[in-house]
Protein backbone atom coordinates (compact mmCIF):
# COMPACT_ATOMS: atom_id res chain seq x y z
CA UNK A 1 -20.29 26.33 -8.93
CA UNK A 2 -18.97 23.05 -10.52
CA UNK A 3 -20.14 19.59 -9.19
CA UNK A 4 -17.03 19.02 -7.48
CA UNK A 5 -17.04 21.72 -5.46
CA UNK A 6 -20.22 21.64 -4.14
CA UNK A 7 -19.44 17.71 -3.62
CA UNK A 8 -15.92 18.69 -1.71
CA UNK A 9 -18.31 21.25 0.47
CA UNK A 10 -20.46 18.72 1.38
CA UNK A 11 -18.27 15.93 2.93
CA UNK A 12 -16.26 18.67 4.34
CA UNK A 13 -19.87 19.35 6.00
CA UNK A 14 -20.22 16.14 6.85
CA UNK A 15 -17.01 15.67 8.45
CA UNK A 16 -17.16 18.88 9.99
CA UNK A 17 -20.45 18.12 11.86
CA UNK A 18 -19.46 14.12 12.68
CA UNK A 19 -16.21 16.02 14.25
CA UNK A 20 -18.61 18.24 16.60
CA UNK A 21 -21.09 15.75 17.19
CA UNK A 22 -17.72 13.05 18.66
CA UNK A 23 -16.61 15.87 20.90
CA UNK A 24 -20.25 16.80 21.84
CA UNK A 25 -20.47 13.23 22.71
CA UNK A 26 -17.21 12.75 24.95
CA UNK A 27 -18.10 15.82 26.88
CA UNK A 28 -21.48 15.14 27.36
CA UNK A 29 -21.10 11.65 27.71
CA UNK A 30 -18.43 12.40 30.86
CA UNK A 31 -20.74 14.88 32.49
CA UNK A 32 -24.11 12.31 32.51
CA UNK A 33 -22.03 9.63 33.53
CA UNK A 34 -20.61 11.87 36.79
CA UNK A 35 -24.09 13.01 37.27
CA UNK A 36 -25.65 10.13 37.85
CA UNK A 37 -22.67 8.83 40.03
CA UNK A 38 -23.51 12.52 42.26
CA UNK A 39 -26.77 11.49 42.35
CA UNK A 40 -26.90 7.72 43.21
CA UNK A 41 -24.43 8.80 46.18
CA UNK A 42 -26.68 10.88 47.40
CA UNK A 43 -29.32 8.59 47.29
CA UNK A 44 -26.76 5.95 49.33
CA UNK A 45 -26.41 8.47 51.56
CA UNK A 46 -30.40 9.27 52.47
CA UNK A 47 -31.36 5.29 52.78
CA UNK A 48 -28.34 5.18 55.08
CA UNK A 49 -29.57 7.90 56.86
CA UNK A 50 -33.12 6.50 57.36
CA UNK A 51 -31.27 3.40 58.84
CA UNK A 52 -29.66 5.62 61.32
CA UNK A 53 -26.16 4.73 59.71
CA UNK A 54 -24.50 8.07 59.23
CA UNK A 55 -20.40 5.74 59.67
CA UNK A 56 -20.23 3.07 56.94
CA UNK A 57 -19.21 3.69 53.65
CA UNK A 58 -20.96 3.64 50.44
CA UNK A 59 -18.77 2.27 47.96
CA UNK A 60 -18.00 3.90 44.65
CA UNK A 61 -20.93 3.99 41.99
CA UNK A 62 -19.99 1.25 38.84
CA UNK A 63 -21.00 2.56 35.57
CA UNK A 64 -21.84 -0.89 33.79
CA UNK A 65 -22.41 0.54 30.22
CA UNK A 66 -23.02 4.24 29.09
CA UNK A 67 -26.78 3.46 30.23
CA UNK A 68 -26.69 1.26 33.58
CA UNK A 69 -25.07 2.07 36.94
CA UNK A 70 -24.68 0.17 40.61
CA UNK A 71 -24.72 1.42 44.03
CA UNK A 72 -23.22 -0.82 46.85
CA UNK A 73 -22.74 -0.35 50.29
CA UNK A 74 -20.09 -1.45 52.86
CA UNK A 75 -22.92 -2.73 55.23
CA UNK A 76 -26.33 -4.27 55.27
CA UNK A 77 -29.67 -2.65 55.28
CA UNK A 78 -32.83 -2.16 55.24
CA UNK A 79 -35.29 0.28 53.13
CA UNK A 80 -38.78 1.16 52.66
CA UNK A 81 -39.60 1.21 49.05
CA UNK A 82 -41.72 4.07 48.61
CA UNK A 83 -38.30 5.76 50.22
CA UNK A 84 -36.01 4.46 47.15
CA UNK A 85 -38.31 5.65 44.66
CA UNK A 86 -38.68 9.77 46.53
CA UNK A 87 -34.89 9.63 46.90
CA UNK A 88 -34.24 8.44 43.43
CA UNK A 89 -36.81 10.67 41.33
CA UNK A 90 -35.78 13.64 43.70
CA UNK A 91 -31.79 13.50 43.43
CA UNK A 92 -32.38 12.77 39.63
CA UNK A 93 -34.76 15.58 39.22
CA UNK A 94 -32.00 17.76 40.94
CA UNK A 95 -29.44 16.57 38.61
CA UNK A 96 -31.29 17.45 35.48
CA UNK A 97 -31.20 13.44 34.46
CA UNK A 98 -34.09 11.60 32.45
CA UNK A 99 -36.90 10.81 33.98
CA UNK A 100 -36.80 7.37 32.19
CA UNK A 101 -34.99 4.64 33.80
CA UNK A 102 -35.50 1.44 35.35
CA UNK A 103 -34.67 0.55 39.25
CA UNK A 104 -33.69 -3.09 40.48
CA UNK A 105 -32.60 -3.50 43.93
CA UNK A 106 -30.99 -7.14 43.91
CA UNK A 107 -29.42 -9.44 46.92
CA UNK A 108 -25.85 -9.69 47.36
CA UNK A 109 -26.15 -13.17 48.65
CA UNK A 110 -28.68 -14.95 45.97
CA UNK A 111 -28.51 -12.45 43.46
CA UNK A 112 -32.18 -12.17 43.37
CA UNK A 113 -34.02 -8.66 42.53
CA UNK A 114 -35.76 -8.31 45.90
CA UNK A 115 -37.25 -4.96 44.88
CA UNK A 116 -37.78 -3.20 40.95
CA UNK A 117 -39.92 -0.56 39.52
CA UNK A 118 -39.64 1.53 36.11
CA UNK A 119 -39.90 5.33 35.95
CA UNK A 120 -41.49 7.24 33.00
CA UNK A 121 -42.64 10.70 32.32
CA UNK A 122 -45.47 9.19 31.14
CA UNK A 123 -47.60 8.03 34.09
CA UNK A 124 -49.04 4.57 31.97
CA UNK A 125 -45.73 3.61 31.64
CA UNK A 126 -44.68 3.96 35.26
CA UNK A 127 -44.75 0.80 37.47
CA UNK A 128 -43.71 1.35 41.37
CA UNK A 129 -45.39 -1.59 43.52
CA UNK A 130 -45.11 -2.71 46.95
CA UNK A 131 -45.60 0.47 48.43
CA UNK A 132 -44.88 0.48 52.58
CA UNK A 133 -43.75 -2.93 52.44
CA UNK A 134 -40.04 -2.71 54.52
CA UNK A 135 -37.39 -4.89 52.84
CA UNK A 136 -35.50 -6.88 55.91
CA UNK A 137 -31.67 -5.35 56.60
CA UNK A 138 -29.26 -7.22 53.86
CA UNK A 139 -26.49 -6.69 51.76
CA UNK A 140 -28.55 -5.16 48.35
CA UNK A 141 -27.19 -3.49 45.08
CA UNK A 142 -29.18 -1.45 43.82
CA UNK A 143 -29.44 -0.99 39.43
CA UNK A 144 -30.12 1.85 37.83
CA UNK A 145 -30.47 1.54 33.98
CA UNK A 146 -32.08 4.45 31.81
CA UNK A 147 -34.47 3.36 29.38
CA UNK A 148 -33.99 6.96 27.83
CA UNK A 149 -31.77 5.54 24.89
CA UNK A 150 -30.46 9.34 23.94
CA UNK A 151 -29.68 10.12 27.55
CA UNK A 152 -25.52 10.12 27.00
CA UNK A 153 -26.04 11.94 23.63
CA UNK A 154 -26.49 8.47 22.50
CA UNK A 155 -22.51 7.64 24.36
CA UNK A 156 -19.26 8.52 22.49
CA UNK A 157 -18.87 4.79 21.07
CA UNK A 158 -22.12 5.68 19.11
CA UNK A 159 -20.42 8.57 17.61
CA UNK A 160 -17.23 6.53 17.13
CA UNK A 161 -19.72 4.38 14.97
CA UNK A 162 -21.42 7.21 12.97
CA UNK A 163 -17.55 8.35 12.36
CA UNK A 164 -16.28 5.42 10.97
CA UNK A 165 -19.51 4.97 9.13
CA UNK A 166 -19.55 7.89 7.27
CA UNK A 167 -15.63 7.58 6.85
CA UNK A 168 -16.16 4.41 5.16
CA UNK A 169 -19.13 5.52 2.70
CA UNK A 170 -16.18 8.53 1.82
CA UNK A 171 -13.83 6.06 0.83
CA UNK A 172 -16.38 3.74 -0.68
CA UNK A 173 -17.49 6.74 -2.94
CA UNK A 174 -13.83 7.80 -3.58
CA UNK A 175 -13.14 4.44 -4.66
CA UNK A 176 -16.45 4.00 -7.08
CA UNK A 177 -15.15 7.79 -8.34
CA UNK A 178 -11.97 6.52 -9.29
CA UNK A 179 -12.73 3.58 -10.94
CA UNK A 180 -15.53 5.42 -13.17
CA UNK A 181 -12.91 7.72 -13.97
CA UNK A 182 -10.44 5.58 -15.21
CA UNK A 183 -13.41 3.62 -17.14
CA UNK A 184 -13.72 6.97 -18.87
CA UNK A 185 -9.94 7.65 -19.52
CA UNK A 186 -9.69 4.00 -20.86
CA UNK A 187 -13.19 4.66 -22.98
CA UNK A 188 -11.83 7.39 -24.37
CA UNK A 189 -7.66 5.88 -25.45
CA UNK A 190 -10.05 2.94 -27.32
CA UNK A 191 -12.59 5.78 -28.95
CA UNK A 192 -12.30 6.39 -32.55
CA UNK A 193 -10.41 9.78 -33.04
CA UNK A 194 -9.16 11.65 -36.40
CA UNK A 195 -5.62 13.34 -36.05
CA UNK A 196 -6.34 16.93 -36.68
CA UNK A 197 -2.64 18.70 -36.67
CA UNK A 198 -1.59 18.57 -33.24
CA UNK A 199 -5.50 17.73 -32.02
CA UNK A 200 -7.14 14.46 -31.91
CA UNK A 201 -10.66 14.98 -32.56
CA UNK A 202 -12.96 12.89 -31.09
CA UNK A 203 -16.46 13.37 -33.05
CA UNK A 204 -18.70 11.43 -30.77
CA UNK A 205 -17.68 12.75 -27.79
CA UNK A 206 -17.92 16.52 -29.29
CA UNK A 207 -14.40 17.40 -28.02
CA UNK A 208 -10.36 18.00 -28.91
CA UNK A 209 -7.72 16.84 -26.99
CA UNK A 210 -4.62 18.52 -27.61
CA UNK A 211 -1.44 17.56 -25.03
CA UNK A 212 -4.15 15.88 -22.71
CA UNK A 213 -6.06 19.62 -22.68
CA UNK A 214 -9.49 19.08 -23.66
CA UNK A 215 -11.56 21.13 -25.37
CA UNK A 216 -15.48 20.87 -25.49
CA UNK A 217 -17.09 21.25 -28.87
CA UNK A 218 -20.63 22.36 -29.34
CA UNK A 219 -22.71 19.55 -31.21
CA UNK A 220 -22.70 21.96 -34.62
CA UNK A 221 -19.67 22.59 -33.86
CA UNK A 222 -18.43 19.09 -34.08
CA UNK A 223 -20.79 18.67 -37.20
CA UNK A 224 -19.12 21.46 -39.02
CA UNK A 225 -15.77 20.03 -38.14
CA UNK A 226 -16.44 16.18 -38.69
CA UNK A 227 -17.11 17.88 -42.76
CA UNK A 228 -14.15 19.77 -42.65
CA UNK A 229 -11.82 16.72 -41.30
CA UNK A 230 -13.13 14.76 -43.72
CA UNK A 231 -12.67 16.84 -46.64
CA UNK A 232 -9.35 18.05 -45.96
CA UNK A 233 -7.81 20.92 -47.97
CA UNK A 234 -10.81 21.10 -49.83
CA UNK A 235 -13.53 24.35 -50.59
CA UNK A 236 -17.18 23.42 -48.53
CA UNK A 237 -19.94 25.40 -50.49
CA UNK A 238 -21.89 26.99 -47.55
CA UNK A 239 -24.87 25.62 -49.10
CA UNK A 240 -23.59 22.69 -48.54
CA UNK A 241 -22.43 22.92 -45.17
CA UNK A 242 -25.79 24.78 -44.49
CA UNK A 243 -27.79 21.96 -46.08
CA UNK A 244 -26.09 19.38 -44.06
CA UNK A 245 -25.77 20.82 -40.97
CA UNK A 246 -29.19 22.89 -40.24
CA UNK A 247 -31.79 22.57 -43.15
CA UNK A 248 -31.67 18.61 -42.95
CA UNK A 249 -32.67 19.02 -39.33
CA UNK A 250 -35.44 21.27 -40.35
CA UNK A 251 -34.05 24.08 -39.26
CA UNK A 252 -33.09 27.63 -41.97
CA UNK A 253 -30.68 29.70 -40.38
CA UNK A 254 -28.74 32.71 -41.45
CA UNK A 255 -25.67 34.05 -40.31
CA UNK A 256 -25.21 31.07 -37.93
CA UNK A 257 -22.69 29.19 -40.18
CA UNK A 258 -19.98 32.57 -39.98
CA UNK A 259 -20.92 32.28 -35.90
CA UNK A 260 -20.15 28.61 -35.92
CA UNK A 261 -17.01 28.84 -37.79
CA UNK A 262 -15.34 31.72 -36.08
CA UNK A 263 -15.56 30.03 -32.75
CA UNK A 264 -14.23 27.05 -34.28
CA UNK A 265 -11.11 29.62 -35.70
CA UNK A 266 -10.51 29.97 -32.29
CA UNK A 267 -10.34 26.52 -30.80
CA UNK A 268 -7.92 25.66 -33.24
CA UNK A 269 -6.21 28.69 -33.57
CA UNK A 270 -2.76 26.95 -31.01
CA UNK A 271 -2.07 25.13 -34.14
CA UNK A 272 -0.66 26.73 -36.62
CA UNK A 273 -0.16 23.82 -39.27
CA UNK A 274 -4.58 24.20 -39.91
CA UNK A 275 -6.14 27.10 -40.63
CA UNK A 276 -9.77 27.50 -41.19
CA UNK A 277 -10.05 30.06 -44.49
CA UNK A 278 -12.94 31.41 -46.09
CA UNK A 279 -13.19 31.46 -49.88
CA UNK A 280 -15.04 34.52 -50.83
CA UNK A 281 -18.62 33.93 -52.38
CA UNK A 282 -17.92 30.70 -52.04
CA UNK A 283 -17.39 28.77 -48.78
CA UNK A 284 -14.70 27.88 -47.07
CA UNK A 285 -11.68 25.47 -46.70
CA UNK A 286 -9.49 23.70 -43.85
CA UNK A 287 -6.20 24.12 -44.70
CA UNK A 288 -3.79 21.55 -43.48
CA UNK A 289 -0.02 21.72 -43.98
């Protein structure tokens, strides 16, 4: 499998899973955010309840940001701490939601927290003071933000983010792609070439290029055919072509030179104006008409 390909299958991976993970997150984020509006309802409802209020209205739950939500209530009232924190951890448990969060039940009038705790799975981290203490009846809000960063599937403008993040590196390596690619294409119209019939021959990039088709060209190959091109028309001893090609490296060979020439035969055989012939006994010759 070429290196394209396998780079085409991965950013269609990527892509693929960004697209699941955004609609993960919409749906997900939608049902945490009505769960926790369920839930802080019901717990509206039970500190009403121990106020024997069972008339006025609690008004609808405001979800702040993907993480932090308010209760209000039509009336005043008053609550016994240790009461908040059961109804809270119990309607949450019910609900499935993370047992991380902080709690900050603030005055309407000064806008002072008259009551907060934090919540944690881990019993250090929990902090729930002023146990039987009974708040006087007022007009509170009460704050619920969870602490639990990944508790909205880290919220759908998260996964907006990661989108358009990984969107941008696409382009960004699209763009670098390009431009080395054209670096290359203008590399190659300023590289030396020899004119070869209807090929340009391009000896140190080991390749032909014949009507923009390029064809690769082993490094003897392009040895054999650099001696050729420049002795056009002209009988190459294979001693020589031997000497020059394999022994000077060190290297004896033996029928490699007739291997080495007939696949040459047939990278230039679309042309039929050069003609690689072999002169019995002797060597061999590129004809060129």
């Amino acid at each position: 499998m070429s290196k394209r390909k396998v780079y085409l299958i991965g950013v269609f991976s990527v892509f693929a899973f960004l697209t699941w993970f955004y609609l993960q997150s919409i749906k997900s984020d939608g049902t945490f955010s009505e769960k926790v509006k369920i839930s802080l309802r019901e717990v509206g409802h039970q500190l009403l309840l121990s106020n024997q209020d069972s008339t006025s209205v609690i008004l609808p739950v405001i979800e702040q940001s993907p993480l932090k939500y308010t209760l209000s209530f039509e009336n005043p009232f008053s609550f016994e701490p240790g009461n908040l924190v059961s109804s809270i951890a119990d309607s949450f448990k019910k609900a499935d939601l993370p047992e991380q969060y902080l709690v900050e039940t603030i005055q309407c009038t000064t806008e002072q927290v008259a009551y907060s705790y934090q919540m944690s799975p881990a019993t250090e981290e929990t902090i729930v003071p002023c146990f039987g203490r009974i708040l006087p009846k007022e007009c509170y809000t009460i704050e619920v933000r969870f602490t639990d960063v990944s508790a909205p599937f880290f919220g759908k403008k998260t996964a907006l983010y990661l989108l358009f993040f990984a969107i941008s590196i696409f382009i960004l390596i699209e763009f670098f792609n390009y431009r080395r690619k054209q670096s290359i294409k203008l590399k190659q119209r300023n590289a030396p070439f020899a004119s070869l019939g209807s090929f340009q021959f391009y000896p140190e990039q080991n390749k032909l290029i014949k009507e923009a088709v390029e064809i690769n060209l082993s490094k003897k190959e392009c040895e054999l055919l650099a001696i050729f091109v420049a002795h056009p028309n002209q009988i190459i001893k294979r001693d020589e072509l031997t000497k020059k090609v394999w022994e000077d490296n060190g290297v004896i060979v033996g029928r490699s030179l007739d291997t080495y020439i007939s696949k040459l035969r047939k990278k230039l055989q679309d042309d039929d104006t050069i003609k690689l012939t072999n002169v019995h006994g002797v060597g061999y010759k590129l004809e060129v008409r």
